[in-house]
PDB file of N, CA and C in Angstrom:
ATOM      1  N   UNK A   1      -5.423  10.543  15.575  1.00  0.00           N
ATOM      2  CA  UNK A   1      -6.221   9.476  15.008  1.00  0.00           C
ATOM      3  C   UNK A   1      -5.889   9.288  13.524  1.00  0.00           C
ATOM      4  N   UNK A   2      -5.516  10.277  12.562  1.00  0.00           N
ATOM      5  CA  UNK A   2      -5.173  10.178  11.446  1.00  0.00           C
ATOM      6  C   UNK A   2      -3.936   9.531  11.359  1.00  0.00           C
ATOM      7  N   UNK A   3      -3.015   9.256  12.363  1.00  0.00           N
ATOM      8  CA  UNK A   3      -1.741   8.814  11.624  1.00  0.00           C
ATOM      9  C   UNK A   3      -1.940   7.103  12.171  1.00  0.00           C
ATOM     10  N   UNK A   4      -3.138   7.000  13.304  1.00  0.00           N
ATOM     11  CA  UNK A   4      -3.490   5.394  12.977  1.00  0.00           C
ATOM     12  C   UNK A   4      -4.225   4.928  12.128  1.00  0.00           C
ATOM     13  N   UNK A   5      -5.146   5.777  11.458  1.00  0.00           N
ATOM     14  CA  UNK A   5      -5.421   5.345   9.957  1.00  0.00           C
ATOM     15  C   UNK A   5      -4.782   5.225   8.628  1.00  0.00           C
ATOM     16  N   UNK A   6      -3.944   5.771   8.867  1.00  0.00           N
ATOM     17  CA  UNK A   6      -2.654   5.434   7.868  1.00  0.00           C
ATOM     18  C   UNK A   6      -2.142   4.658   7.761  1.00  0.00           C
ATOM     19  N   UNK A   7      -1.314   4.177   9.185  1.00  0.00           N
ATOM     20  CA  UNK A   7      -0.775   2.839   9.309  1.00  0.00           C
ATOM     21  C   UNK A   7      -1.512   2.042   9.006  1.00  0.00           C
ATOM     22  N   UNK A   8      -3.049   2.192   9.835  1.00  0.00           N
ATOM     23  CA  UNK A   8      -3.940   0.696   9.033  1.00  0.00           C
ATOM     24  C   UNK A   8      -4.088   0.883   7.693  1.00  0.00           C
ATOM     25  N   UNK A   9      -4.590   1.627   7.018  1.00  0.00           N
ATOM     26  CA  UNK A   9      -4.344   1.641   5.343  1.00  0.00           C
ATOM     27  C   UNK A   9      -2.687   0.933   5.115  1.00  0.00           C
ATOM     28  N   UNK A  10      -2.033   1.825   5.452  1.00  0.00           N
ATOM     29  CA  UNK A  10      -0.735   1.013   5.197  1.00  0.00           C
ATOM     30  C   UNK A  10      -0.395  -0.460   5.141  1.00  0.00           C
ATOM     31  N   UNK A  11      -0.737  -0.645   6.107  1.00  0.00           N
ATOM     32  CA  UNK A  11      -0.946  -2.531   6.046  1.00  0.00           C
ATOM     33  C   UNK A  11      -1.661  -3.050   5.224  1.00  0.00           C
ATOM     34  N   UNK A  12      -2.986  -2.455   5.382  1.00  0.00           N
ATOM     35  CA  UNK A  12      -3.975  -3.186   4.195  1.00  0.00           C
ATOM     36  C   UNK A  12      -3.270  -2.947   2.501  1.00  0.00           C
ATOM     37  N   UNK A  13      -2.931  -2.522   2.721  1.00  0.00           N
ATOM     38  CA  UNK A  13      -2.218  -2.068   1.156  1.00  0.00           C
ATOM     39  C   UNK A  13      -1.140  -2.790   1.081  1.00  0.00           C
ATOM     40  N   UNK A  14      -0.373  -2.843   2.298  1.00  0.00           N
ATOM     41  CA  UNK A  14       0.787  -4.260   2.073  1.00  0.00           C
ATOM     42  C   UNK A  14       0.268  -5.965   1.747  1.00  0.00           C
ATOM     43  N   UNK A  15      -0.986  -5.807   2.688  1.00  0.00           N
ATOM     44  CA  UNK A  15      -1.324  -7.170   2.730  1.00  0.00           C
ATOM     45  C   UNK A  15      -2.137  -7.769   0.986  1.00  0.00           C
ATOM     46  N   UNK A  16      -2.588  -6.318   0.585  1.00  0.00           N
ATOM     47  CA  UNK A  16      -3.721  -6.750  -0.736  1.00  0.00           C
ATOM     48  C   UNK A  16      -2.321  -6.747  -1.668  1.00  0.00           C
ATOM     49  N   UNK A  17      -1.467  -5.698  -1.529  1.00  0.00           N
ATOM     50  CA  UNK A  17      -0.375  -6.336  -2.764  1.00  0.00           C
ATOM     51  C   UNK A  17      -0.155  -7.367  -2.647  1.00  0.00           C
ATOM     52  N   UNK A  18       0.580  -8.104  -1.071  1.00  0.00           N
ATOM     53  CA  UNK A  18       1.434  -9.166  -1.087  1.00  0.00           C
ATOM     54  C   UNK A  18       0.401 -10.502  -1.847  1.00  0.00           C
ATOM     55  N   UNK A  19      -1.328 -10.551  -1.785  1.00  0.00           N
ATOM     56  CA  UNK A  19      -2.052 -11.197  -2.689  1.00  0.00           C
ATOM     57  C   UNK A  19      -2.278 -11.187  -3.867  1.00  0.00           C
ATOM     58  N   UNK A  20      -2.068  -9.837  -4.543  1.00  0.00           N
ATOM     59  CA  UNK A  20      -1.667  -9.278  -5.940  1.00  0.00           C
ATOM     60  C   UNK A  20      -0.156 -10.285  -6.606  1.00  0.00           C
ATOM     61  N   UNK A  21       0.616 -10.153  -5.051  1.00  0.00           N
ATOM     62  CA  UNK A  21       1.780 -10.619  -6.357  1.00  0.00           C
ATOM     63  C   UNK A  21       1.709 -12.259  -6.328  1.00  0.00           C
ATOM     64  N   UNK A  22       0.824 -12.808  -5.260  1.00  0.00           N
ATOM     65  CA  UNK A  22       1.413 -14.009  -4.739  1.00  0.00           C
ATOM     66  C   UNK A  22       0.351 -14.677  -6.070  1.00  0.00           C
ATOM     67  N   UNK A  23      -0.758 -14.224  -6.738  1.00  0.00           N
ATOM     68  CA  UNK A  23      -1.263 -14.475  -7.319  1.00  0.00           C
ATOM     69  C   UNK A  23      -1.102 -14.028  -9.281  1.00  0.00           C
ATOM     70  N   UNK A  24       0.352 -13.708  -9.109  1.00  0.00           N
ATOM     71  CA  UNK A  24       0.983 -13.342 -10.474  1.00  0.00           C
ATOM     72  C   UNK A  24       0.924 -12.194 -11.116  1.00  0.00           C
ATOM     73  N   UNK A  25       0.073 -11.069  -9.821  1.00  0.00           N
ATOM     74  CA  UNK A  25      -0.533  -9.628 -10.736  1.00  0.00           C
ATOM     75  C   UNK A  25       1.027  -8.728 -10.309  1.00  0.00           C
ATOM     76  N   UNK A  26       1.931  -8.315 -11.408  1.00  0.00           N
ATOM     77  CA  UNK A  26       2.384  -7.208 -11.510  1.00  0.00           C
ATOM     78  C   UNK A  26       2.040  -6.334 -10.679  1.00  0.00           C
ATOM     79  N   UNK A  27       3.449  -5.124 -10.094  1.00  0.00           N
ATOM     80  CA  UNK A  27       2.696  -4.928  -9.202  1.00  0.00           C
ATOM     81  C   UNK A  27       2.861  -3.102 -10.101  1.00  0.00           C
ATOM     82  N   UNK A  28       1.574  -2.296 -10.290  1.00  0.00           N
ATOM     83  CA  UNK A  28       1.211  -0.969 -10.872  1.00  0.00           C
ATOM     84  C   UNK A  28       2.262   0.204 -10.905  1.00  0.00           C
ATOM     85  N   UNK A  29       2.481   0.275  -9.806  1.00  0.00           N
ATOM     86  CA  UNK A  29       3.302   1.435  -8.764  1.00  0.00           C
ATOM     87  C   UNK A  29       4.753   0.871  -9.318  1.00  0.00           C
ATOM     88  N   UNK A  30       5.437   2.317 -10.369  1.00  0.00           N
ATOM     89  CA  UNK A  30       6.637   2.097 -10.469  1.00  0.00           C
ATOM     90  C   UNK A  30       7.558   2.291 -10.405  1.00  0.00           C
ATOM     91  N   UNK A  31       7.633   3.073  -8.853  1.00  0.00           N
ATOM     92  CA  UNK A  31       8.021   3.126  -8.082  1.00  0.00           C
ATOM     93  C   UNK A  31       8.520   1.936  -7.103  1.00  0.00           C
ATOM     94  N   UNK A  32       7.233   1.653  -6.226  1.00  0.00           N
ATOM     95  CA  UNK A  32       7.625  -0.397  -6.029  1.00  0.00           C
ATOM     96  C   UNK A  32       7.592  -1.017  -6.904  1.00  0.00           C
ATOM     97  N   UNK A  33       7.591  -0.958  -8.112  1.00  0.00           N
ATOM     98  CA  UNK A  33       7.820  -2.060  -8.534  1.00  0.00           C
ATOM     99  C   UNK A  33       9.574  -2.142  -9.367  1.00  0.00           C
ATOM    100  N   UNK A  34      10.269  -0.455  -9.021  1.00  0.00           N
ATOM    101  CA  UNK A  34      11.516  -0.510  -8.788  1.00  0.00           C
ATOM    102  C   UNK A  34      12.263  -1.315  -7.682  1.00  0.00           C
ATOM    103  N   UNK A  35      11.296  -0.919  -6.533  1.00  0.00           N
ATOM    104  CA  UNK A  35      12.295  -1.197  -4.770  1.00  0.00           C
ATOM    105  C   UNK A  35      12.073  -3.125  -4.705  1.00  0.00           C
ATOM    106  N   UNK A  36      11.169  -3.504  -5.646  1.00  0.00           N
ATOM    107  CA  UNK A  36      10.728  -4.896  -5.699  1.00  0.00           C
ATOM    108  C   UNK A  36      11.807  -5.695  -6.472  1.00  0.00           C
ATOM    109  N   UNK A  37      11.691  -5.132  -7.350  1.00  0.00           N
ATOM    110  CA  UNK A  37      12.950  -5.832  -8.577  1.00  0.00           C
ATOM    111  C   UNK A  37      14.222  -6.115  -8.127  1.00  0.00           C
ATOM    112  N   UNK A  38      14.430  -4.978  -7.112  1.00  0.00           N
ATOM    113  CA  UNK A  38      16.153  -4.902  -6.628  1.00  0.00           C
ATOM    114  C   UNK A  38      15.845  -5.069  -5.121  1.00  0.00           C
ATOM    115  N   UNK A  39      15.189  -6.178  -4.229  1.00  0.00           N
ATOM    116  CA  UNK A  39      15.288  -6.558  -3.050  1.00  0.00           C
ATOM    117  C   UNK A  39      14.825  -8.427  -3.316  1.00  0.00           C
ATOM    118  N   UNK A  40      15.542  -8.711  -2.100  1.00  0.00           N
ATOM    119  CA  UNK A  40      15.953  -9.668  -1.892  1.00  0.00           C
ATOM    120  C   UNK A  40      14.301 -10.945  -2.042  1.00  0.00           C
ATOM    121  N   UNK A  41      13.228  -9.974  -1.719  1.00  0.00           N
ATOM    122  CA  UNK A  41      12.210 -10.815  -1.941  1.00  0.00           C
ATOM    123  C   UNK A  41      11.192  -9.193  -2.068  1.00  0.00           C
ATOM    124  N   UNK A  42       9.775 -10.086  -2.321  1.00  0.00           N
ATOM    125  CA  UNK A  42       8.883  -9.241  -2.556  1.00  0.00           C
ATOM    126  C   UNK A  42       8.538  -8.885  -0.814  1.00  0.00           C
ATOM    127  N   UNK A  43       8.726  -9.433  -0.203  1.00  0.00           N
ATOM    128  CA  UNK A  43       8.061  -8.717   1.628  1.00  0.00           C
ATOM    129  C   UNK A  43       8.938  -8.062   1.699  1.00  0.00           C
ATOM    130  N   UNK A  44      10.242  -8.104   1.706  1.00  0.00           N
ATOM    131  CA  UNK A  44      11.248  -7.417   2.632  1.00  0.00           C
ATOM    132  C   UNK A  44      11.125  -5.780   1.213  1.00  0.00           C
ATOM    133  N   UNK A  45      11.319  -6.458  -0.134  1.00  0.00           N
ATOM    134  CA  UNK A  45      10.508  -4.425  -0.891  1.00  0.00           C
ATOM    135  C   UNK A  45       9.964  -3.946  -0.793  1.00  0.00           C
ATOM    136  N   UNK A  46       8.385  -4.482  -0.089  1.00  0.00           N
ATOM    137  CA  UNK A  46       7.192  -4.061   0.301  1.00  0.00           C
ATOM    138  C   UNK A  46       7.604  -3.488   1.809  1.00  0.00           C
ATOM    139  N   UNK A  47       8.099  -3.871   2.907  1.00  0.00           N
ATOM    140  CA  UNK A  47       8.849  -3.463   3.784  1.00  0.00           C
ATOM    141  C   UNK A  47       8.907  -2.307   3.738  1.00  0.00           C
ATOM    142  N   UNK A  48      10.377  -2.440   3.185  1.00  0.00           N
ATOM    143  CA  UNK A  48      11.082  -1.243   2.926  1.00  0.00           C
ATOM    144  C   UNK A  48      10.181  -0.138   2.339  1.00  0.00           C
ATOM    145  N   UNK A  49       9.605  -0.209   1.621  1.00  0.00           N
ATOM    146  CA  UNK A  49       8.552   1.064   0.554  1.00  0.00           C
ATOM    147  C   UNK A  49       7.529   1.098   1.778  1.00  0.00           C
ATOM    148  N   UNK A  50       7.001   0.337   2.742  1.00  0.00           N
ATOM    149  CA  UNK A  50       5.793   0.840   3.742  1.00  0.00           C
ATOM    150  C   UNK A  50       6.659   1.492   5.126  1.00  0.00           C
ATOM    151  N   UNK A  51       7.941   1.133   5.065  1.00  0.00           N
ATOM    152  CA  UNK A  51       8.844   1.678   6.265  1.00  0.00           C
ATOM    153  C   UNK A  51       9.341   3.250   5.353  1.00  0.00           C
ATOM    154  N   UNK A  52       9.505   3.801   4.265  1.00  0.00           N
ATOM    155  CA  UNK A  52       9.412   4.747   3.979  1.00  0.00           C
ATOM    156  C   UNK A  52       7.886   5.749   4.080  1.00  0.00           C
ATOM    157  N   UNK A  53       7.088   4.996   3.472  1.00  0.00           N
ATOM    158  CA  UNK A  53       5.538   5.805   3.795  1.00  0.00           C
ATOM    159  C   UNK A  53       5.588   5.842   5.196  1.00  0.00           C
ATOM    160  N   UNK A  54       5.663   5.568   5.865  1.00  0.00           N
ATOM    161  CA  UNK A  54       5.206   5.137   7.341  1.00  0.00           C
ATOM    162  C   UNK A  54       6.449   6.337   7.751  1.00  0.00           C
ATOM    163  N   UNK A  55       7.628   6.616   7.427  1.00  0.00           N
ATOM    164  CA  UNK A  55       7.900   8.117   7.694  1.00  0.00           C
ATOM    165  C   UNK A  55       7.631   9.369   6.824  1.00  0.00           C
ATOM    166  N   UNK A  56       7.273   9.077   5.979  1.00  0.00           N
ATOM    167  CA  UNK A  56       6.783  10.435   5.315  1.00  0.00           C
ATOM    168  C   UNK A  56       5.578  10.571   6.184  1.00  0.00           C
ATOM    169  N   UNK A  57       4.519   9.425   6.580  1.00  0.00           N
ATOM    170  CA  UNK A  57       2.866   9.743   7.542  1.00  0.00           C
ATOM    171  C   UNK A  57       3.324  10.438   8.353  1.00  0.00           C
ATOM    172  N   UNK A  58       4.750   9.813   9.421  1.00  0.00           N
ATOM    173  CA  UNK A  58       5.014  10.656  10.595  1.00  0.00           C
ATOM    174  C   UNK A  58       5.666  12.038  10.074  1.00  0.00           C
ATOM    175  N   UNK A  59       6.164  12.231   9.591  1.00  0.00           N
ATOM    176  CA  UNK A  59       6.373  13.478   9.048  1.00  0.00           C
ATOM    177  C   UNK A  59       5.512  14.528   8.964  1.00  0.00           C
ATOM    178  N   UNK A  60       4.411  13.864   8.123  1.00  0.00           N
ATOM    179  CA  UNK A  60       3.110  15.007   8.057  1.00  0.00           C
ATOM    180  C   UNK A  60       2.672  15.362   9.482  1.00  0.00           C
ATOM    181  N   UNK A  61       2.552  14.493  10.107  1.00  0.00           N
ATOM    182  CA  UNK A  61       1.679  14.252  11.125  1.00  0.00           C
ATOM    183  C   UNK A  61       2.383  15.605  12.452  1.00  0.00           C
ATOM    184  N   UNK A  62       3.895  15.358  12.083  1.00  0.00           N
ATOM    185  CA  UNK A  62       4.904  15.656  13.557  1.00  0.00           C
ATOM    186  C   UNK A  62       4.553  17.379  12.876  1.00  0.00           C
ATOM    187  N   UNK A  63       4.677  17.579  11.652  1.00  0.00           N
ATOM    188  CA  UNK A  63       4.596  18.958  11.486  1.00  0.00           C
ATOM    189  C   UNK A  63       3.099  19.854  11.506  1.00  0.00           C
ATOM    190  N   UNK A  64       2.444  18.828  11.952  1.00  0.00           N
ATOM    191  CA  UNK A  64       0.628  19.685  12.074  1.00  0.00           C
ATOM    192  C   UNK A  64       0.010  19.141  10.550  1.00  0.00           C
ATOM    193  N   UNK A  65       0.880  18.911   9.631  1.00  0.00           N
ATOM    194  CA  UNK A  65      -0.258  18.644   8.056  1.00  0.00           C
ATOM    195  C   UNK A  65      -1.308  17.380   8.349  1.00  0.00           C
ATOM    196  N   UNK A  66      -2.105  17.697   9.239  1.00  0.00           N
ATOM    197  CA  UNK A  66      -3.093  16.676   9.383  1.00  0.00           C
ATOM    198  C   UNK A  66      -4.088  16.518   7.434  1.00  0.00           C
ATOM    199  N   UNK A  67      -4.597  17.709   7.037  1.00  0.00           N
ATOM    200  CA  UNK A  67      -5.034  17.699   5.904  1.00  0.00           C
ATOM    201  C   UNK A  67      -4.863  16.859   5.117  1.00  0.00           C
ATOM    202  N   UNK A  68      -2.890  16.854   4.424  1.00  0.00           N
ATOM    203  CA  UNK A  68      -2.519  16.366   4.096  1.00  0.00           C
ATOM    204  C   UNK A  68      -2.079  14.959   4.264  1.00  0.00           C
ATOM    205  N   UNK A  69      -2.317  14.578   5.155  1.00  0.00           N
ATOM    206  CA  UNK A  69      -2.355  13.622   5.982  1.00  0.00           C
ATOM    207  C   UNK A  69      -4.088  12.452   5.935  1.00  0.00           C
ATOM    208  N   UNK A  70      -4.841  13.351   6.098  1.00  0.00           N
ATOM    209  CA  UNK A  70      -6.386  13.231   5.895  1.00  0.00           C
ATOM    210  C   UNK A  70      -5.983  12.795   4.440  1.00  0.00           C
ATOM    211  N   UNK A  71      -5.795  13.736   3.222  1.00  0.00           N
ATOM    212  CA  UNK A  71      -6.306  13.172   2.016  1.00  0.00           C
ATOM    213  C   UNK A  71      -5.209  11.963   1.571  1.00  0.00           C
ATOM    214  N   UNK A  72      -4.157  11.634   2.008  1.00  0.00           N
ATOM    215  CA  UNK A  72      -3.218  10.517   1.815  1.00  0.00           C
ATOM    216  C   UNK A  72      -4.327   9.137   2.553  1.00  0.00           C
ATOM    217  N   UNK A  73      -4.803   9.108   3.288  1.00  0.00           N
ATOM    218  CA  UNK A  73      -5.570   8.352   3.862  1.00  0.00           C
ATOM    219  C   UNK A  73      -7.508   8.011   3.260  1.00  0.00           C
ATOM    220  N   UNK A  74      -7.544   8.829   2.140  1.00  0.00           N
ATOM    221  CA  UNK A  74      -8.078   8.782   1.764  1.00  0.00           C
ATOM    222  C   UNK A  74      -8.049   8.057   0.366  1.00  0.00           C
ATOM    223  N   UNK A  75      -7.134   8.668  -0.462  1.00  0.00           N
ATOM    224  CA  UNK A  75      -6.052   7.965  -1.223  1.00  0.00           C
ATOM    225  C   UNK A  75      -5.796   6.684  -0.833  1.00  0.00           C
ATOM    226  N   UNK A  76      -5.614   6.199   0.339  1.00  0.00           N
ATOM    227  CA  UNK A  76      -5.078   4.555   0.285  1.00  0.00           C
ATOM    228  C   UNK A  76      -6.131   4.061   0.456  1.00  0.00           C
ATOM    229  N   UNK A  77      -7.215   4.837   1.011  1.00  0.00           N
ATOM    230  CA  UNK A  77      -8.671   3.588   1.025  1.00  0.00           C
ATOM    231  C   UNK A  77      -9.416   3.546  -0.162  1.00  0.00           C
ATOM    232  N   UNK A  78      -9.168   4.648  -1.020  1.00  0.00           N
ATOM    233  CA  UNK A  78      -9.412   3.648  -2.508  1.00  0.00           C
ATOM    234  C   UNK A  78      -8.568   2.520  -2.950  1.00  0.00           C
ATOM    235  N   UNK A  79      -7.106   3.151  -2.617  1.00  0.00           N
ATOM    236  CA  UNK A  79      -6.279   1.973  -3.192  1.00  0.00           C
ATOM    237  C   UNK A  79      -6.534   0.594  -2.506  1.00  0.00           C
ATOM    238  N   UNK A  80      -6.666   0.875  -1.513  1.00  0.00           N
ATOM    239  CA  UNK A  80      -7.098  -0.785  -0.987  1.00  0.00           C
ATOM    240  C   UNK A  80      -8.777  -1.333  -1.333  1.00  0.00           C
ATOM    241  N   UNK A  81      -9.490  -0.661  -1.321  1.00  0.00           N
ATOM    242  CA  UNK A  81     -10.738  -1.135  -1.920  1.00  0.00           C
ATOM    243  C   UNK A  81     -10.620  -1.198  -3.487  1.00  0.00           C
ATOM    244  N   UNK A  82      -9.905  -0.912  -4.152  1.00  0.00           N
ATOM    245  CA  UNK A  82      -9.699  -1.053  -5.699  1.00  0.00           C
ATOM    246  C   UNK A  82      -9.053  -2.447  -6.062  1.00  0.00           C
ATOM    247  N   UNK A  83      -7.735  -2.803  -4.931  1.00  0.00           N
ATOM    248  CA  UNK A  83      -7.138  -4.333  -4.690  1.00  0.00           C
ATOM    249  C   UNK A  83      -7.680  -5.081  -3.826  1.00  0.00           C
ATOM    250  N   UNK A  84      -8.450  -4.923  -3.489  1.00  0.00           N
ATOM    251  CA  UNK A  84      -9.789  -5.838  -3.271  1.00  0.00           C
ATOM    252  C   UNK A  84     -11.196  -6.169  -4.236  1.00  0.00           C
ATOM    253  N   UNK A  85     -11.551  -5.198  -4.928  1.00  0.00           N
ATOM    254  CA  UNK A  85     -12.210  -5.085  -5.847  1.00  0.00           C
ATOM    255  C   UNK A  85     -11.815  -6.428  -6.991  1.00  0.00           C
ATOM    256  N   UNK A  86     -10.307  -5.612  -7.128  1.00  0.00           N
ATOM    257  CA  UNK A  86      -9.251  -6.865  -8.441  1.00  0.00           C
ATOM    258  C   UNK A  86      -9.143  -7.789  -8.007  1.00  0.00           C
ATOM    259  N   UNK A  87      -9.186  -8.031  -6.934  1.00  0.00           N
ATOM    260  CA  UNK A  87      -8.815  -9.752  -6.494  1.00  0.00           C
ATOM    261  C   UNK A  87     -10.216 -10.151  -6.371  1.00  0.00           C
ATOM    262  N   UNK A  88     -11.310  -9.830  -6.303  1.00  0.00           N
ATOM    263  CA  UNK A  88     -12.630 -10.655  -5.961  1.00  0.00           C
ATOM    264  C   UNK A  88     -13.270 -10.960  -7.322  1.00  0.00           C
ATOM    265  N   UNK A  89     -12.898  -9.786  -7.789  1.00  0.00           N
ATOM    266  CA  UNK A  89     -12.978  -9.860  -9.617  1.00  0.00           C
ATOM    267  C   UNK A  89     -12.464 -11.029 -10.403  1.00  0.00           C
ATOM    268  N   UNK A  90     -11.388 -10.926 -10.207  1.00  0.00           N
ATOM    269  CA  UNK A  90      -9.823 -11.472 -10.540  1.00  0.00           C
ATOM    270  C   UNK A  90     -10.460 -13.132 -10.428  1.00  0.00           C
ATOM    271  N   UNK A  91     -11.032 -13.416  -8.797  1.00  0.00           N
ATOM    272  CA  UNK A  91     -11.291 -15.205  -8.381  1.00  0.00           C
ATOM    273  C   UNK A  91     -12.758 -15.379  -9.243  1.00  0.00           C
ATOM    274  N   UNK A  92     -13.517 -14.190  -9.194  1.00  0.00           N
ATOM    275  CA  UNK A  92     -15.159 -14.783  -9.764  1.00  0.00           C
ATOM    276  C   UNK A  92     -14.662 -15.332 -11.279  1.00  0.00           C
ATOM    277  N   UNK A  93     -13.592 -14.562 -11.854  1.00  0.00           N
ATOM    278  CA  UNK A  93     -13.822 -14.557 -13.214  1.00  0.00           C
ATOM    279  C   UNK A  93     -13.005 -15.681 -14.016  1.00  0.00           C
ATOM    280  N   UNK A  94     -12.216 -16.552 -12.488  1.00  0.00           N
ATOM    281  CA  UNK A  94     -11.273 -17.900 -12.981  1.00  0.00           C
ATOM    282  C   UNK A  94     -12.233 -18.867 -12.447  1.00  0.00           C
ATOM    283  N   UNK A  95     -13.207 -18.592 -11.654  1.00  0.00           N
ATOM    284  CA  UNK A  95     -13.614 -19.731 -11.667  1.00  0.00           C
ATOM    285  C   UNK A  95     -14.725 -20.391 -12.544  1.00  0.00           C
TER     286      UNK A  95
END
């Protein structure tokens, strides 16, 4: 069950960036915002950087680190409630 909560964090975290950038916000992580600079568009960097997480999850997962696994998933549901937070913020405060 933990490594389908990952993936769904995973997505949600693709989907709140891809509104982050589509809406002009820089993206934090600089890390992606290396794999972003040097790909062909912002989906196919975001891609690529969630097709890497998405084997490091299975990784944890195939070797028993559920824990570790647990607190990475914990970790992305702030990060996605934090880019949700910024974007609801972000619209109250332009309009």
């Amino acid at each position: 069950m933990a490594l389908l909560h990952y993936t769904y964090l995973q997505l949600l975290d693709l989907l709140t960036t891809l509104a982050f950038l589509l809406h002009g916000v820089e993206e934090g992580n600089p890390v992606v915002r290396f794999v972003l600079e040097r790909s062909s568009s912002d989906l196919a960097g975001l891609l690529l950087v969630k097709l890497a997480a998405m084997g490091l999850g299975a990784a944890a997962w195939l070797t028993g680190r559920r824990r570790l696994l647990g607190r990475a998933n914990v970790f992305f549901a702030f990060v996605v409630a934090w880019n949700l937070l910024a974007l609801v913020v972000a619209k109250a405060t332009s309009a």
